[in-house]
C-alpha atoms as a PDB file:
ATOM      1  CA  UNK A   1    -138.192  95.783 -29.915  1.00  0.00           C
ATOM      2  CA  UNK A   2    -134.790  97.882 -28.696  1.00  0.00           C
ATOM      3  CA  UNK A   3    -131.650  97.141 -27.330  1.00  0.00           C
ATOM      4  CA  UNK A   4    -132.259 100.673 -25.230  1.00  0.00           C
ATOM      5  CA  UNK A   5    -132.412  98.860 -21.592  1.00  0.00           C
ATOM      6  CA  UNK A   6    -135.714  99.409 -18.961  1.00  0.00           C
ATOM      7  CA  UNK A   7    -135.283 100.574 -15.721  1.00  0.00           C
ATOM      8  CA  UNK A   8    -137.489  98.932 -13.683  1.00  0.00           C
ATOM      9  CA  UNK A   9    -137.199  99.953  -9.335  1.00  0.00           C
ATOM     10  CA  UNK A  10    -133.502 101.059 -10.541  1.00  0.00           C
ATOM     11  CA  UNK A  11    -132.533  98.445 -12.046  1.00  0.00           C
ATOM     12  CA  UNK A  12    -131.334  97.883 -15.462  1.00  0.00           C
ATOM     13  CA  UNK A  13    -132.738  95.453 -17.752  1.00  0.00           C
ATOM     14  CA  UNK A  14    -132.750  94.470 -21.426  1.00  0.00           C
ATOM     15  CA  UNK A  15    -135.593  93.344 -23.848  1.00  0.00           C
ATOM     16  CA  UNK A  16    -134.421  90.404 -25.106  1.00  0.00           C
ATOM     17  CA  UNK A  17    -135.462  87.539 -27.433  1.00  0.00           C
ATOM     18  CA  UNK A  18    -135.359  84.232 -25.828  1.00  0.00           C
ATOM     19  CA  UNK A  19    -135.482  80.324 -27.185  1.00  0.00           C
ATOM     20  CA  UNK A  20    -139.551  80.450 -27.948  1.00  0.00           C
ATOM     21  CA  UNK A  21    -139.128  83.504 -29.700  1.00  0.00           C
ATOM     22  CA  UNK A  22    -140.651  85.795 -27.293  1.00  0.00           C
ATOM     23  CA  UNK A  23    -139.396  88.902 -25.731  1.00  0.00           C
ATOM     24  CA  UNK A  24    -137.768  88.781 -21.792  1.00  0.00           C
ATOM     25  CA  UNK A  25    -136.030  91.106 -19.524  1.00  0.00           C
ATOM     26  CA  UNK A  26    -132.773  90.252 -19.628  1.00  0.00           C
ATOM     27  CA  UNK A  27    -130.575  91.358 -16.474  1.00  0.00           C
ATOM     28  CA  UNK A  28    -127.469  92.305 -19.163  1.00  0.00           C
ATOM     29  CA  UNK A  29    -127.901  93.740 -22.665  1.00  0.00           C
ATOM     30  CA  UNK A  30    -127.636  91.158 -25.448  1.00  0.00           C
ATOM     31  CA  UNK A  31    -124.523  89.794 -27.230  1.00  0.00           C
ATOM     32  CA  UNK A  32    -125.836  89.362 -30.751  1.00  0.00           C
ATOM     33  CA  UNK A  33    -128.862  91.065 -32.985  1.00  0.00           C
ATOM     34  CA  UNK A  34    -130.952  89.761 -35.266  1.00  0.00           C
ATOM     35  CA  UNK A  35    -133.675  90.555 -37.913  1.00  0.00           C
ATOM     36  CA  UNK A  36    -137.582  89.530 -37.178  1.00  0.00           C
ATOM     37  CA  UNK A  37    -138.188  89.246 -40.730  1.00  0.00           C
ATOM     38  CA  UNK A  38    -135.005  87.764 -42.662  1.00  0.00           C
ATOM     39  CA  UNK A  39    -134.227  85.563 -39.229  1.00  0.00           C
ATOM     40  CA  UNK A  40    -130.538  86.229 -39.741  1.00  0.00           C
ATOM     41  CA  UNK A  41    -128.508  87.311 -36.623  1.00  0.00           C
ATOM     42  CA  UNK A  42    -125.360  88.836 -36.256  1.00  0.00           C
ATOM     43  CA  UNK A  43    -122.260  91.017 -34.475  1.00  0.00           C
ATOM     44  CA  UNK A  44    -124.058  94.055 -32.782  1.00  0.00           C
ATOM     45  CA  UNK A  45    -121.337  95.457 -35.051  1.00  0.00           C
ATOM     46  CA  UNK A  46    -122.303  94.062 -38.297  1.00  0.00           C
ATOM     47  CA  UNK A  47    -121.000  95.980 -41.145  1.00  0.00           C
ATOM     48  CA  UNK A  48    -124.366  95.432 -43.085  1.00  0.00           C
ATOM     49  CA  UNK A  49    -126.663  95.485 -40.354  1.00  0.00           C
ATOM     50  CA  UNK A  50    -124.913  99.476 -39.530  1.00  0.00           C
ATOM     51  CA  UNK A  51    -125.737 100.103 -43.155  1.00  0.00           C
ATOM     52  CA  UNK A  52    -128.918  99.048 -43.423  1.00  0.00           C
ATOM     53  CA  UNK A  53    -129.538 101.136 -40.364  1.00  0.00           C
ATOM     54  CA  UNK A  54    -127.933 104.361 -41.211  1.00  0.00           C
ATOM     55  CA  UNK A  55    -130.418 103.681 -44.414  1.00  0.00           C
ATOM     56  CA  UNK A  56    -133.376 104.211 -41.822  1.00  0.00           C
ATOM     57  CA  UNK A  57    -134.211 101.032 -42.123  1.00  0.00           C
ATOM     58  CA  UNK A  58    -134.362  97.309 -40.006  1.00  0.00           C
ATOM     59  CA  UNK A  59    -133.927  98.756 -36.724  1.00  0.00           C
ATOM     60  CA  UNK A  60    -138.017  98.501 -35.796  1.00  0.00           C
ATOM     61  CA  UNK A  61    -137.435  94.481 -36.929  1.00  0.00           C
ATOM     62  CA  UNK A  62    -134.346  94.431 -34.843  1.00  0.00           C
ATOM     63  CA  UNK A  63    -134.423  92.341 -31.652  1.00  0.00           C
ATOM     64  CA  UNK A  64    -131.155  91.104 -29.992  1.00  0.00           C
ATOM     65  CA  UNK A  65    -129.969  87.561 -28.413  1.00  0.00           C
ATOM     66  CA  UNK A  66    -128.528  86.990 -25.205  1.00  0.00           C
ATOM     67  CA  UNK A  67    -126.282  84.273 -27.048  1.00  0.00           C
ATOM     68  CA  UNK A  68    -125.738  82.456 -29.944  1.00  0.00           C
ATOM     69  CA  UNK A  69    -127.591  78.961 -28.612  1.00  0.00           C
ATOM     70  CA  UNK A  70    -130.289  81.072 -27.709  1.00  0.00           C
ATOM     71  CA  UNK A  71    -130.436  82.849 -31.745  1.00  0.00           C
ATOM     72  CA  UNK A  72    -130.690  79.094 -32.989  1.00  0.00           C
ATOM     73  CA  UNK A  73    -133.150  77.868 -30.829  1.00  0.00           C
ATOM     74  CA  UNK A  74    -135.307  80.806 -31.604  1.00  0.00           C
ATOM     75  CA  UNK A  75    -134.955  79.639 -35.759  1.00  0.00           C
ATOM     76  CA  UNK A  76    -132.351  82.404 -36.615  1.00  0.00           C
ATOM     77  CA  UNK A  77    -129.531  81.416 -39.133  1.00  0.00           C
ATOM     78  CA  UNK A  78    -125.615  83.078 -38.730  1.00  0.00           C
ATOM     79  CA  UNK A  79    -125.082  86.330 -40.448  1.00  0.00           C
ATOM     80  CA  UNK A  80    -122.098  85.738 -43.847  1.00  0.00           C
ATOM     81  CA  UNK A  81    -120.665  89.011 -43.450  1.00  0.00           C
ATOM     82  CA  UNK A  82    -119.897  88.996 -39.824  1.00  0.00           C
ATOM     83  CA  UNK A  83    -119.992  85.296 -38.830  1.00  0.00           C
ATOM     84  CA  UNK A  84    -118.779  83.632 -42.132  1.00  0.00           C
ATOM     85  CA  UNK A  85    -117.284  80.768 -40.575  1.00  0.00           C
ATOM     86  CA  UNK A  86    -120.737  80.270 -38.585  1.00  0.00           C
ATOM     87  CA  UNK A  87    -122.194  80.797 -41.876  1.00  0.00           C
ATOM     88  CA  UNK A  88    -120.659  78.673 -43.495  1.00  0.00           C
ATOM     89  CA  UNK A  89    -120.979  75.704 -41.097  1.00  0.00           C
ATOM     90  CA  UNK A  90    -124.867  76.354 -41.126  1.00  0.00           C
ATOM     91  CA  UNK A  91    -124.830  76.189 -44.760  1.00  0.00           C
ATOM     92  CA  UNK A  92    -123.026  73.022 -44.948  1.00  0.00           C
ATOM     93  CA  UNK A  93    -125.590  71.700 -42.493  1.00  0.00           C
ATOM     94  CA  UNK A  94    -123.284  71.314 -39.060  1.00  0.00           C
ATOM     95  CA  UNK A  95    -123.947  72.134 -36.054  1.00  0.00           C
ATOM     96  CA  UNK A  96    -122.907  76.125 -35.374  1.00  0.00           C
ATOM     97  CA  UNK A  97    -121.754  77.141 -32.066  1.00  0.00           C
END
């Protein structure tokens, strides 16, 4: 999945992961990305996600979020580099967002 939008009869849309965890075509590109495997999501500008893809690596497990209520219903769990104080709410068990 890629954050690279789709133009469909010229206009713009965005693959997106929704609530069920399936893909959607979102009408604006998405606020937050995530890993399919680890089920972490983050900052589009995530310090370790950037690394891991300069690396060569995560970006074909990458799949993005139109918000954060939408990351958590889909089972994914705050990112502790970029969203520590998400993090650390999750971790403690409280409701993030």
């Amino acid at each position: 999945m890629t954050g690279s939008p789709v133009v469909v009869a010229g206009t713009r849309t965005w693959t997106l992961l929704g609530p069920d965890r399936r893909p959607y075509q979102g009408g604006l590109p998405g606020t937050l990305g995530g890993h399919r495997g680890s089920r972490i999501y983050g900052r589009l500008d995530c310090p370790g996600a950037l690394r891991a893809i300069a690396r060569g690596g995560y970006v074909r497990h990458r799949v993005f979020f139109a918000d954060e209520p939408a990351a958590i219903a889909a089972g994914y769990r705050p990112c502790w580099l970029c969203l520590r104080e998400a993090y650390v709410a999750w971790k403690s068990g409280q409701e993030v967002s």
